[in-house]
Protein backbone atom coordinates (compact mmCIF):
# COMPACT_ATOMS: atom_id res chain seq x y z
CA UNK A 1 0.00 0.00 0.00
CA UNK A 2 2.77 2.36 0.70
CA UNK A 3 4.41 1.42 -2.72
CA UNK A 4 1.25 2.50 -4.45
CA UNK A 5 1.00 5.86 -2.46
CA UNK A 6 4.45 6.30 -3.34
CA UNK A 7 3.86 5.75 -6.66
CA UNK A 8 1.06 8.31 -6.67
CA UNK A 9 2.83 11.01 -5.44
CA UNK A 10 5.87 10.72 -7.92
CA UNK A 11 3.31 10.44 -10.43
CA UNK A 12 1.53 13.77 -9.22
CA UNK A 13 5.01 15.51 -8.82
CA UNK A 14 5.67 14.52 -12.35
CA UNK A 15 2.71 16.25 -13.57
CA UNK A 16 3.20 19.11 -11.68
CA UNK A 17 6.52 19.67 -13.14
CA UNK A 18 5.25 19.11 -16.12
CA UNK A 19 2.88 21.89 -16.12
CA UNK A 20 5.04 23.95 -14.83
CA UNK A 21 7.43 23.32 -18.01
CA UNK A 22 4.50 23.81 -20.09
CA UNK A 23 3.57 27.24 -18.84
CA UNK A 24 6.87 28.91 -19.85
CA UNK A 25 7.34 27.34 -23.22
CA UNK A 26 6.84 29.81 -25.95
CA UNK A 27 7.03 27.96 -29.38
CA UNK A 28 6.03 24.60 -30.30
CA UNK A 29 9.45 23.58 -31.25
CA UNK A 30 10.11 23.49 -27.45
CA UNK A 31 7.82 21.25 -26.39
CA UNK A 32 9.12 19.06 -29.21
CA UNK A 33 13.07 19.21 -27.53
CA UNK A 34 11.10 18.23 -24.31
CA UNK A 35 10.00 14.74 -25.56
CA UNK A 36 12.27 12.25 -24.93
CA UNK A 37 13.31 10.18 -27.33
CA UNK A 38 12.43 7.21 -25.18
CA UNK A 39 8.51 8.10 -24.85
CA UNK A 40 8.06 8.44 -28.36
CA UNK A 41 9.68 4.38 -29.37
CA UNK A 42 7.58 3.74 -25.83
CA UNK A 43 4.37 5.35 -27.65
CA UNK A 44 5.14 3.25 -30.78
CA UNK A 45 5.87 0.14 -28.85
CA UNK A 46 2.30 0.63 -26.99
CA UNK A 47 0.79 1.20 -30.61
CA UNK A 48 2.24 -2.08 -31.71
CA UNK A 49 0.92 -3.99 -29.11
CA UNK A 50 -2.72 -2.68 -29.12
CA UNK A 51 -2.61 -3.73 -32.59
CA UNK A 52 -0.97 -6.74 -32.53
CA UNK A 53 -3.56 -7.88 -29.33
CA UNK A 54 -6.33 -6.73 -31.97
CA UNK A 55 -8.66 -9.88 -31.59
CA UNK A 56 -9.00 -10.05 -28.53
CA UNK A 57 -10.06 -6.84 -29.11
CA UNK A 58 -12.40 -8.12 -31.42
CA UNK A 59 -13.98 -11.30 -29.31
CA UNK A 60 -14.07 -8.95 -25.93
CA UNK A 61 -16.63 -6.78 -28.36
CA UNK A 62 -18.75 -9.73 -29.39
CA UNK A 63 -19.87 -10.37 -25.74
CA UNK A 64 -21.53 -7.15 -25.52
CA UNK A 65 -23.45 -8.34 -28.81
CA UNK A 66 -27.34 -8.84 -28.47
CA UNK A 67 -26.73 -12.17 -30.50
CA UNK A 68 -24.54 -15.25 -29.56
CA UNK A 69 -26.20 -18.40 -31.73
CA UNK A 70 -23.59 -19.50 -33.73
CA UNK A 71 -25.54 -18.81 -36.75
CA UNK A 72 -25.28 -14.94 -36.28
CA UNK A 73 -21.22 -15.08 -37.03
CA UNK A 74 -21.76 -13.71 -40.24
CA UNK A 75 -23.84 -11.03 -38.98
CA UNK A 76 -21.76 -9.96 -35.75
CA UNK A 77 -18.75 -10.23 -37.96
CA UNK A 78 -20.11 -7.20 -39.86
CA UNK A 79 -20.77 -5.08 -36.91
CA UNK A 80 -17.32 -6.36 -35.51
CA UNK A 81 -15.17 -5.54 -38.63
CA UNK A 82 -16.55 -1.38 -37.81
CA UNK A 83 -15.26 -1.74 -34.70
CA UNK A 84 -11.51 -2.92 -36.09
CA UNK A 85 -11.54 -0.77 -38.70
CA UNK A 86 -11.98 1.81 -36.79
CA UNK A 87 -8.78 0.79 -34.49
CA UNK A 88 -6.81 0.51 -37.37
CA UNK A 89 -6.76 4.09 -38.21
CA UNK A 90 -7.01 5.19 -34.92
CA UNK A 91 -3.57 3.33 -34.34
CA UNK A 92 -2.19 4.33 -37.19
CA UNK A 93 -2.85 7.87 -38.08
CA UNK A 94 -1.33 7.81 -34.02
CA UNK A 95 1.49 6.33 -36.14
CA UNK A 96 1.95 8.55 -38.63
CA UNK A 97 1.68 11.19 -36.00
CA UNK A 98 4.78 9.66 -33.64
CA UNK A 99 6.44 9.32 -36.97
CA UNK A 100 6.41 13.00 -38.29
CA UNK A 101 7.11 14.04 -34.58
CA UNK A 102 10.19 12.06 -34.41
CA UNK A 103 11.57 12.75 -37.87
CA UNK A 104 10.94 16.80 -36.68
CA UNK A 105 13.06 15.94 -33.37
CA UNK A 106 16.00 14.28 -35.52
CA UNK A 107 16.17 17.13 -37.48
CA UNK A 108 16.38 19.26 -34.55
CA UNK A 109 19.23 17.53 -33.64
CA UNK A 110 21.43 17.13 -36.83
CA UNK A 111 20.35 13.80 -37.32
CA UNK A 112 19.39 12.96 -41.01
CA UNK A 113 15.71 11.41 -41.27
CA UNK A 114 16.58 8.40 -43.57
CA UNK A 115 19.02 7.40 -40.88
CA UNK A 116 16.26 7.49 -38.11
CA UNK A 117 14.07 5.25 -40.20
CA UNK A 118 15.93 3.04 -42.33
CA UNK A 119 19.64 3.32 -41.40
CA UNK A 120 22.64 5.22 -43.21
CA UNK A 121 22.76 2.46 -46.54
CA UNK A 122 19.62 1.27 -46.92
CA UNK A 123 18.12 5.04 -47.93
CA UNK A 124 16.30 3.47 -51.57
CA UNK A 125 13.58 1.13 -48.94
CA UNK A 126 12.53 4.40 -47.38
CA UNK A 127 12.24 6.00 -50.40
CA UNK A 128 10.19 3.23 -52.28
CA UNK A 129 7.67 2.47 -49.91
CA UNK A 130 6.89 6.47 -49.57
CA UNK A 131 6.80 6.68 -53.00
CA UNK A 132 4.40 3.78 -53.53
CA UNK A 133 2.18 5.43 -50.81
CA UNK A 134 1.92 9.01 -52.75
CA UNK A 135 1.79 7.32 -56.06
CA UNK A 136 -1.66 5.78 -54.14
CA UNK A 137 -2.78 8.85 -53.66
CA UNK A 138 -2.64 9.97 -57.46
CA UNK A 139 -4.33 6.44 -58.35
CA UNK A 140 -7.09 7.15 -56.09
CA UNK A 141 -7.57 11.01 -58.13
CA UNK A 142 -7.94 9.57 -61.27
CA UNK A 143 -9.90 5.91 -60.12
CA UNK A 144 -13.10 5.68 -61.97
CA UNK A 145 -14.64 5.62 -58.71
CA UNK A 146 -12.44 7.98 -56.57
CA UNK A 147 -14.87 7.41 -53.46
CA UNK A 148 -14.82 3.75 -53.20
CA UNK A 149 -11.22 3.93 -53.86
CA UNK A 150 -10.46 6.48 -50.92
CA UNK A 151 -12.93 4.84 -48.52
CA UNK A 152 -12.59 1.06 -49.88
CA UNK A 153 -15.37 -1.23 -50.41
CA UNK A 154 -17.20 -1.98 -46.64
CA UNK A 155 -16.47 -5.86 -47.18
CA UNK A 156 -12.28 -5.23 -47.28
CA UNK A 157 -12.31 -1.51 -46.17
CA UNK A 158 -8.97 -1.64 -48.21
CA UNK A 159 -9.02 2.05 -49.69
CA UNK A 160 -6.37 5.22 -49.35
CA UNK A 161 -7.38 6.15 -46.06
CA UNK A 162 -6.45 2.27 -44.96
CA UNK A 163 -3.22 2.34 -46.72
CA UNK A 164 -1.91 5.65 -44.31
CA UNK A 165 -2.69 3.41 -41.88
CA UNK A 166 -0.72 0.48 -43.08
CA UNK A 167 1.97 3.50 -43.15
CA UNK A 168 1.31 4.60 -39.85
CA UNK A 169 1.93 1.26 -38.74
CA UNK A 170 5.25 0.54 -40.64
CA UNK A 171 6.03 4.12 -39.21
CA UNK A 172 5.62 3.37 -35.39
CA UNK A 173 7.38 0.23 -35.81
CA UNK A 174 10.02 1.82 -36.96
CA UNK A 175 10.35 4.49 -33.65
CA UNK A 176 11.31 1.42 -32.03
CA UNK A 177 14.79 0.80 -31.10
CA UNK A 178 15.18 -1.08 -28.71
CA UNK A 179 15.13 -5.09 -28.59
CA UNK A 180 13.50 -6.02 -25.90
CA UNK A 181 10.59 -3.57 -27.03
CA UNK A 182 10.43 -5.32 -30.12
CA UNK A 183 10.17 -8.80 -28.49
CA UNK A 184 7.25 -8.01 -26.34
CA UNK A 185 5.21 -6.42 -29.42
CA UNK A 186 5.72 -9.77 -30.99
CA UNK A 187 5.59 -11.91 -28.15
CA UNK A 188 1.78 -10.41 -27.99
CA UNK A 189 1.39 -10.92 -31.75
CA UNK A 190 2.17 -14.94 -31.00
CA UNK A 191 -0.42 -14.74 -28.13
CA UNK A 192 -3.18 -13.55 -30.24
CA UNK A 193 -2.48 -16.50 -32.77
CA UNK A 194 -1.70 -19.25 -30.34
CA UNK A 195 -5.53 -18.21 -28.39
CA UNK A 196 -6.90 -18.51 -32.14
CA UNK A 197 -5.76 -21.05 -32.92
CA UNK A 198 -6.78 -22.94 -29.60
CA UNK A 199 -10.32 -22.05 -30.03
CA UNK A 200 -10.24 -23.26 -33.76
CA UNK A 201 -8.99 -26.42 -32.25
CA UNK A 202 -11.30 -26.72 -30.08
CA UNK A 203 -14.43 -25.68 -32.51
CA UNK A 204 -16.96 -25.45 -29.19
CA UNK A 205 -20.14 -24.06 -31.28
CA UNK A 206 -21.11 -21.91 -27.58
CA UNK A 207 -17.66 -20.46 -27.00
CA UNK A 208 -17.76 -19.57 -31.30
CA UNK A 209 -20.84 -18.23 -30.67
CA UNK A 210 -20.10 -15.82 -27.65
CA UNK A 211 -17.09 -14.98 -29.19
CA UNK A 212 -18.28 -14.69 -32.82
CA UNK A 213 -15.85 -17.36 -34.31
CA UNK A 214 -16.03 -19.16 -37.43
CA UNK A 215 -15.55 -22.62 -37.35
CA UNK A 216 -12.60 -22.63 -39.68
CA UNK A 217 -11.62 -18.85 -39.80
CA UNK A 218 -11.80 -17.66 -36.20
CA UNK A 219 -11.93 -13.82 -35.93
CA UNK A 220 -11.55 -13.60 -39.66
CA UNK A 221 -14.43 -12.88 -42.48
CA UNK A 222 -12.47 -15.79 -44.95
CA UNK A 223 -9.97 -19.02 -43.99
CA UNK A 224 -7.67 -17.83 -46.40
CA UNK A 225 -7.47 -14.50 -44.59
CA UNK A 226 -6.67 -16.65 -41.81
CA UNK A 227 -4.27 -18.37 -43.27
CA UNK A 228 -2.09 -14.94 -44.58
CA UNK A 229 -2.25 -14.25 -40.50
CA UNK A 230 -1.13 -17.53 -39.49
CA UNK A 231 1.42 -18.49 -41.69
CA UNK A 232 3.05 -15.10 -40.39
CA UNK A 233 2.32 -16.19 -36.74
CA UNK A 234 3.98 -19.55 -37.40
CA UNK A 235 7.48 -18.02 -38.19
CA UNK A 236 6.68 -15.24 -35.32
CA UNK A 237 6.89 -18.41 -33.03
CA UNK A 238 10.54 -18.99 -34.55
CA UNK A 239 11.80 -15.45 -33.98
CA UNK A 240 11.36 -15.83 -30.74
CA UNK A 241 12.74 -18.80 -30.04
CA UNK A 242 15.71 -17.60 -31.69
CA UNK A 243 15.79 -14.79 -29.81
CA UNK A 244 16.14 -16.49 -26.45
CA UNK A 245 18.72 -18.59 -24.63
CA UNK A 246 18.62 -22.09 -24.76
CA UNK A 247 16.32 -23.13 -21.88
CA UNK A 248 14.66 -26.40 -21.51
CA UNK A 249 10.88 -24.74 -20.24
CA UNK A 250 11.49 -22.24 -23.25
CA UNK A 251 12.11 -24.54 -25.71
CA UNK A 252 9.16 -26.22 -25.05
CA UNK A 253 6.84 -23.83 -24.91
CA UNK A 254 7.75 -22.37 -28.24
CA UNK A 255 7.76 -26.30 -29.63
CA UNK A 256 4.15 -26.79 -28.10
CA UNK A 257 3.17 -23.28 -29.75
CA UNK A 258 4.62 -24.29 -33.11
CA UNK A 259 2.65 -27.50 -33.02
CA UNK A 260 -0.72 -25.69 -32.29
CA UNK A 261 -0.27 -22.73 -34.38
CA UNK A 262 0.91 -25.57 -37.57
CA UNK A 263 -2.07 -27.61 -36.84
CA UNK A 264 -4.27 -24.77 -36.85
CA UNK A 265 -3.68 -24.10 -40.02
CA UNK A 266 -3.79 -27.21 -41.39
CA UNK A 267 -7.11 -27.51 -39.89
CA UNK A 268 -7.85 -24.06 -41.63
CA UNK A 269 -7.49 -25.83 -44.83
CA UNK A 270 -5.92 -22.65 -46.81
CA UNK A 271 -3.05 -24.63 -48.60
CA UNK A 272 -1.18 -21.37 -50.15
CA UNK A 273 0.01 -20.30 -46.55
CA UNK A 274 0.84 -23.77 -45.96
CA UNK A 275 2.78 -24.12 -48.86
CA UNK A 276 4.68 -20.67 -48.28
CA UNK A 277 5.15 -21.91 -44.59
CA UNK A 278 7.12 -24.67 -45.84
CA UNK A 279 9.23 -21.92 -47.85
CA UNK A 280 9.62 -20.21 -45.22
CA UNK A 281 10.57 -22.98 -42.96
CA UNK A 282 12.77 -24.50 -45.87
CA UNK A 283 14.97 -20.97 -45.88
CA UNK A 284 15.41 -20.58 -42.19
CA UNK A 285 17.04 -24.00 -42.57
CA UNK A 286 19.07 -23.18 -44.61
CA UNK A 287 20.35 -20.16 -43.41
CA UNK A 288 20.55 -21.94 -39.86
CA UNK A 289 23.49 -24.13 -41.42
CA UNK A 290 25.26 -21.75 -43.07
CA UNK A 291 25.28 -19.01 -40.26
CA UNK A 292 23.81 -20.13 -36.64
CA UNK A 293 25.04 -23.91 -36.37
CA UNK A 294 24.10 -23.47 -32.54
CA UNK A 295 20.47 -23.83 -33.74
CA UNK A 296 20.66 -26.56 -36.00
CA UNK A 297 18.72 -28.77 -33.34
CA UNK A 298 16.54 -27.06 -32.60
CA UNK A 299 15.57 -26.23 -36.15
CA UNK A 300 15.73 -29.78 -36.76
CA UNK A 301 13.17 -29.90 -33.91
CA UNK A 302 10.90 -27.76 -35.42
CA UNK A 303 11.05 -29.33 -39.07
CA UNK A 304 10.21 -32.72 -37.69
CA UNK A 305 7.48 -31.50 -35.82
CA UNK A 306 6.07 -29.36 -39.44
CA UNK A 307 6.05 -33.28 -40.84
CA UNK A 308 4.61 -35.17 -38.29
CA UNK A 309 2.07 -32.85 -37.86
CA UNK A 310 1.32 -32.64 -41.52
CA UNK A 311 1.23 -36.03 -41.81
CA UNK A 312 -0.51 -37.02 -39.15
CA UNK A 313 -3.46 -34.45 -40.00
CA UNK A 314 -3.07 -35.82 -43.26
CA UNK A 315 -3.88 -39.76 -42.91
CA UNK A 316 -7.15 -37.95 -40.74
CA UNK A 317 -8.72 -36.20 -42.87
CA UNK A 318 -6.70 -36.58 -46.37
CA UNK A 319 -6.89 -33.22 -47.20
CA UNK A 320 -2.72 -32.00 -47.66
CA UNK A 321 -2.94 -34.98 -49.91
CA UNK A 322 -5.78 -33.88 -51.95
CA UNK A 323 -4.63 -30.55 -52.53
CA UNK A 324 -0.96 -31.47 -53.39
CA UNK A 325 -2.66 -33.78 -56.24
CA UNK A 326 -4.73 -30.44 -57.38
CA UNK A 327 -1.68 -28.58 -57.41
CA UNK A 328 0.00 -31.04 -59.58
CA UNK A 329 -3.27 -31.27 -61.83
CA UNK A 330 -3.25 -27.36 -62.25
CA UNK A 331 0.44 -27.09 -63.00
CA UNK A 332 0.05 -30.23 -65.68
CA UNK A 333 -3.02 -28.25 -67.19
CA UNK A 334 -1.24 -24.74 -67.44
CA UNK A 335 1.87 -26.56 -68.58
CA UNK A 336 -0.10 -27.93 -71.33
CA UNK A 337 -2.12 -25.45 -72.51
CA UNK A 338 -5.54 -27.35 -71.62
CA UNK A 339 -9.06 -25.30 -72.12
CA UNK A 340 -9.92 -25.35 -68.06
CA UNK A 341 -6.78 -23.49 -67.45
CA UNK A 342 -8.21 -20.88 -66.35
CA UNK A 343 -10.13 -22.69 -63.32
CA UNK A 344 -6.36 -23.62 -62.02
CA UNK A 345 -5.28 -22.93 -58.48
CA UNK A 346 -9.24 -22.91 -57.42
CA UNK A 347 -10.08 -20.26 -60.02
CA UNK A 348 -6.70 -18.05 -59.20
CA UNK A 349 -4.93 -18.35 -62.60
CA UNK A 350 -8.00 -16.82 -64.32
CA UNK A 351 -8.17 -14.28 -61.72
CA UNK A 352 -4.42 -13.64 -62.59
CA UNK A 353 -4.79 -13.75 -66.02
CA UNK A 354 -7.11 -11.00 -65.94
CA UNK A 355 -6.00 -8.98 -63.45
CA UNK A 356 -2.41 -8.85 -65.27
CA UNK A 357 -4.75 -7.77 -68.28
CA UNK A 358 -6.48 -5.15 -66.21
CA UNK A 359 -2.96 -3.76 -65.26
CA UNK A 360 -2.59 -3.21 -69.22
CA UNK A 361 -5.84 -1.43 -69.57
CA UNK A 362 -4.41 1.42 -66.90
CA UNK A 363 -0.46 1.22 -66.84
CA UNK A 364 0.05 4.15 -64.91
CA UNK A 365 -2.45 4.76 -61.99
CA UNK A 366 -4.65 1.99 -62.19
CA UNK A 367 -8.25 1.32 -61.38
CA UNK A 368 -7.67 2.79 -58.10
CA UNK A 369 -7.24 1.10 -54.45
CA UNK A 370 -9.51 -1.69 -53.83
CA UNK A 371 -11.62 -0.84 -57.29
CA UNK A 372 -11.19 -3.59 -59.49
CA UNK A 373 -14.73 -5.37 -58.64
CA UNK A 374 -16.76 -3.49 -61.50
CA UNK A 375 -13.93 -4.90 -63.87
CA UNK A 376 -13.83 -8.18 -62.84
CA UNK A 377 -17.83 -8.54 -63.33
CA UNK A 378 -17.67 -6.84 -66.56
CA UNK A 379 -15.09 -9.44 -67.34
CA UNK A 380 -16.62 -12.75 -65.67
CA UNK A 381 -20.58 -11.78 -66.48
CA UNK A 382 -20.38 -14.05 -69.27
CA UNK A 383 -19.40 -17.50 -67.78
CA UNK A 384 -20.69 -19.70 -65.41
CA UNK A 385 -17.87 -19.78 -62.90
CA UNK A 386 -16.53 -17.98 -60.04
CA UNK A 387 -14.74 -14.35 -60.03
CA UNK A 388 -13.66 -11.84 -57.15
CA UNK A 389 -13.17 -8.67 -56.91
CA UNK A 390 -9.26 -9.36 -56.21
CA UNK A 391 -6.47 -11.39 -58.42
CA UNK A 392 -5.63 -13.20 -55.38
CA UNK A 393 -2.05 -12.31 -55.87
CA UNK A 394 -0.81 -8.86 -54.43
CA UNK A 395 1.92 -8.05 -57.20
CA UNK A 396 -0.71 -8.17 -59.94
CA UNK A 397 -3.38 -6.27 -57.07
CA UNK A 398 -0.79 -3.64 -57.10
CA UNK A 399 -0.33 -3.06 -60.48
CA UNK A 400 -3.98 -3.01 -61.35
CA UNK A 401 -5.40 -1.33 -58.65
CA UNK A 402 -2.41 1.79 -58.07
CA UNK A 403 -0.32 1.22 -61.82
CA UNK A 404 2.50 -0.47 -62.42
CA UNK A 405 5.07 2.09 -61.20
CA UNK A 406 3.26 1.99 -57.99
CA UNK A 407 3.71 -2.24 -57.95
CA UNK A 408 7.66 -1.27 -59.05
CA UNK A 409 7.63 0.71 -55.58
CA UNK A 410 6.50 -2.24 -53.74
CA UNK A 411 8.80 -4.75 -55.11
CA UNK A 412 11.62 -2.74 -55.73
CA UNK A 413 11.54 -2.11 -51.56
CA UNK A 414 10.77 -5.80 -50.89
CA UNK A 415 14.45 -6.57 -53.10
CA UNK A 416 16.02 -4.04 -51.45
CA UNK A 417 15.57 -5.41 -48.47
CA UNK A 418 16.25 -9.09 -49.51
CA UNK A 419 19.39 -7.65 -51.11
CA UNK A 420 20.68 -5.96 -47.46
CA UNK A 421 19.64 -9.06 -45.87
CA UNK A 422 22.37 -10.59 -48.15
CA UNK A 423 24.95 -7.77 -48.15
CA UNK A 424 24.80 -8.46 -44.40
CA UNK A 425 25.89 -12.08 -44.71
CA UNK A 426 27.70 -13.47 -41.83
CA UNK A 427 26.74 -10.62 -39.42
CA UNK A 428 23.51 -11.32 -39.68
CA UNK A 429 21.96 -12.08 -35.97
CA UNK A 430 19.23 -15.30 -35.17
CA UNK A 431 16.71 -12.36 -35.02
CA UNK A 432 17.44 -10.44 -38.63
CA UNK A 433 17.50 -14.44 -39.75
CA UNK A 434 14.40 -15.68 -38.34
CA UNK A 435 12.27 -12.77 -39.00
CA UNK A 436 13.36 -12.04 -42.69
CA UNK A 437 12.25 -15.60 -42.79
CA UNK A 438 8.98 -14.54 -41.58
CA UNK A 439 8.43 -11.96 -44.27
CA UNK A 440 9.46 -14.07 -46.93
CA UNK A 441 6.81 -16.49 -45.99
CA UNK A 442 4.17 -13.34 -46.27
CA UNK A 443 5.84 -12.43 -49.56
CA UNK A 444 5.09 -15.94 -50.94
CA UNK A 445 1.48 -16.55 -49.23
CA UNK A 446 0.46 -12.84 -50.75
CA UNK A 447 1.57 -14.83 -54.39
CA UNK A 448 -1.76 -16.29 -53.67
CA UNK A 449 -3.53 -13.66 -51.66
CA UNK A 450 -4.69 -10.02 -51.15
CA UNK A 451 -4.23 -7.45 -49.28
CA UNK A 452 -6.44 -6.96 -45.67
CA UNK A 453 -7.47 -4.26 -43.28
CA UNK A 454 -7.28 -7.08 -40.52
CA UNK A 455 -4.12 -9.33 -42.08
CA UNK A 456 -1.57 -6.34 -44.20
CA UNK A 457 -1.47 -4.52 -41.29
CA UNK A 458 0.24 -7.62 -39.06
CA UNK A 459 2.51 -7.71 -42.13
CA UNK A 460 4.04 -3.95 -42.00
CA UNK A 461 4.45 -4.17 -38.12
CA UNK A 462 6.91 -7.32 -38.52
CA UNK A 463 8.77 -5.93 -41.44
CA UNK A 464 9.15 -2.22 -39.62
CA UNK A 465 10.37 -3.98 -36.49
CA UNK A 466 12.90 -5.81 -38.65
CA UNK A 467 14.40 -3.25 -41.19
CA UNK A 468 16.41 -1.54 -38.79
CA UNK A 469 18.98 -4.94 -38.13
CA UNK A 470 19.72 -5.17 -42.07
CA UNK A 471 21.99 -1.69 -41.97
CA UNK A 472 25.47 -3.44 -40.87
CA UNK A 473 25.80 -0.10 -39.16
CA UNK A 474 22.76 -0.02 -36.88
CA UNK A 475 23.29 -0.80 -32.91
CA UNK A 476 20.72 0.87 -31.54
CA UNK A 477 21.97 3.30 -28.81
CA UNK A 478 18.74 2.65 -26.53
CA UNK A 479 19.53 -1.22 -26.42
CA UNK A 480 21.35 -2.22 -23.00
CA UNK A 481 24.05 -4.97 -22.95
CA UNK A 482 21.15 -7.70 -22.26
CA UNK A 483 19.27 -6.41 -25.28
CA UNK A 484 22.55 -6.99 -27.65
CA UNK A 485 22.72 -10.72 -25.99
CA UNK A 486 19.38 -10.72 -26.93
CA UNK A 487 19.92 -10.13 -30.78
CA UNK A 488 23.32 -11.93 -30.62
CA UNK A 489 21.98 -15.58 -29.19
């Protein structure tokens, strides 16, 4: 009780001196020397974790619903998605604001701005991703429906206004420096997924009900959606257990989260993020060898544990087995030119196929952001087989929906950062290892995917907390000698 009072009154006395501060600054750009460094990465670092706890944000909601039957998912789902909409831009416009505020206070201090983001040689990254944002912006001015493409449609609320807030994410990420920061925001991220995927496990119909779950998708409007999140979560799991010392309990734990959060998806049934988790998987093991022989075990661990898993699930239910003999079907058909080509890859080579020919129509800007749904009817009305409003393959997405210079941003910055990744080489630590392993995972699950308000967004925060680590110049000045441990395990 007395720590608490204590606590109070330095608290209070803080305030108070605060105030008093406040009352004899005269221009704005002194209360910007006032903030510390350290409470603006602490301000990103808190925005990182409310969005990476996000569905729990999401089921906590549903119980104040008037509706808990399981067959009113659907319908709380689009009540629900309002609600985390509406935290996305909240957190990152927040973002954007932390970002601007600590690019003003580097500047202040002689420090250049590209250094504060993206470190003194990788500049070009920076520069790309910005540039793909504003080229957005001109996409969305000349869309042939501006509105939708500012607001985005109310299914994927994927419009301008959401991409500032995948920026505002990527942007608060970035304000943090410091390692131990960065493993909490993504020791929450592998909370979220590892309570997901327990309750998709489990599949009780009362507990989906109260909480609004769908059987196969969770918190999620689509399984594949789930699927881009989990296949990110999955290689989450390994970052941290790279991250840590060797510890018996540790280990463990991150072997029985790796287990759930594989079987989860599996039991999802969306096969591209399973296939790009065994990319994913395949390069960390490969760059374990080469550069981190202390973690060959335990990698070893972890692959065994991907294949007994898949096939055990497998001889249940038959289903990795079934797909893998589609996928050989559809590459056999597109290899040989046969007329149902286009229903390959569960409709996506159509989709791509078209939406590669939509990104002729409007080289330079586009349909506009998340505006390609009039086109695709206008191209499907005439047969008798599915379409979307997406090509199910962000690269193409890009190019049709902002131009192609605006899908050039995109990859040129995802190359760029594959290319300091290798510059790096043998300085590279467990943690720039493991987690460029978990973007190149996303990179090859979006081959098959699209962009989401609720998935893209989990996407920036990982890559922001990782470019940083790729400059071989960057040691963060905030990070104590435990943090450095930390990277160097």
């Amino acid at each position: 009780m007395e720590k608490v009072k204590g606590m109070g009154k330095n608290i209070f006395k803080r305030l108070q001196i605060f105030r008093r501060d406040i009352k004899e600054m005269k221009r704005i750009s002194e209360l910007i020397d006032y903030i510390p460094d350290g409470v603006i990465e602490k301000v990103g670092m808190g925005l990182l974790i409310l969005w990476a706890a996000s569905p729990f944000h999401y089921m906590f909601r549903s119980l104040f619903l008037e509706h808990h039957d399981p067959s009113f998912v659907g319908m709380n789902y689009l009540d629900l998605s309002i609600g985390w909409h509406t935290l996305l831009q909240q957190i990152g416009f927040l973002g954007i604001f932390i970002g601007i505020l600590g690019g003003i206070k580097s500047l202040r201090q002689g420090r250049s701005l590209y250094a504060l983001f993206f470190g003194s040689k990788h500049r070009a990254l920076g520069t790309l991703l910005l540039g793909m944002l504003l080229w957005s912006i001109l996409a969305t001015y000349h869309s042939t429906n501006p509105r939708l493409s500012f607001n985005g449609t109310f299914h994927r609320r994927d419009g301008l206004v959401t991409y500032f807030a995948y920026g505002g994410i990527f942007l608060a990420g970035l304000m943090v420096r410091t390692t131990r920061y960065r493993k909490v925001i993504l020791e929450v991220f592998n909370g979220g997924a590892l309570a997901l995927s327990v309750l998709l496990l489990v599949n009780y119909p009362m507990v989906n009900g109260l909480l609004s779950l769908s059987s196969r998708s969770a918190v999620f409007y689509n399984r594949n959606h789930f699927g881009y999140y989990q296949c990110l979560a999955i290689m989450v799991t390994l970052v941290l257990m790279y991250m840590e010392k060797p510890g018996r309990k540790k280990r463990m734990f991150r072997y029985l989260s790796f287990s759930l959060l594989v079987a989860a998806l599996i039991e999802n049934g969306s096969f591209g993020p399973y296939l790009a988790t065994m990319m994913g998987l395949g390069f960390l093991a490969a760059v374990t060898i080469v550069l981190h022989r202390n973690l060959i075990k335990p990698m070893g661990v972890v692959l065994a544990l991907f294949i007994f898993l898949s096939l055990g699930m497998n001889i249940q239910n038959g289903y990795l087995q079934e797909r893998f003999s589609f996928l050989s079907s559809d590459v056999n058909s597109i290899l040989e030119g046969e007329e149902e080509v286009q229903k390959a890859g569960t409709n996506r080579w159509g989709l791509w196929v078209s939406g590669v020919k939509f990104a002729g129509e409007e080289p330079l800007f586009g349909y506009g952001p998340d505006n390609l749904g009039e086109r695709y009817k206008e191209e499907y009305e005439d047969r008798d087989w599915y379409y979307s409003d997406r090509p199910h393959n962000e690269v193409i997405q890009f190019a049709a929906s902002i131009g192609i210079p605006g899908a050039l941003f995109y990859v040129g910055a995802v190359l760029i950062f594959l290319y300091a990744f290798i510059q790096k080489g043998k300085k590279n630590t467990p943690f720039d290892s493991a987690i460029t392993a978990a973007l190149i995972t996303y990179w090859c699950s979006s081959m098959f995917g699209n962009t989401m308000y609720y998935t893209t967004p989990f996407f920036f925060l990982v890559w922001s907390l990782a470019v940083k680590g790729l400059d071989p110049t960057y040691e963060s000045a905030t990070d104590s000698t435990k943090d450095k441990e930390l990277l160097k395990q």
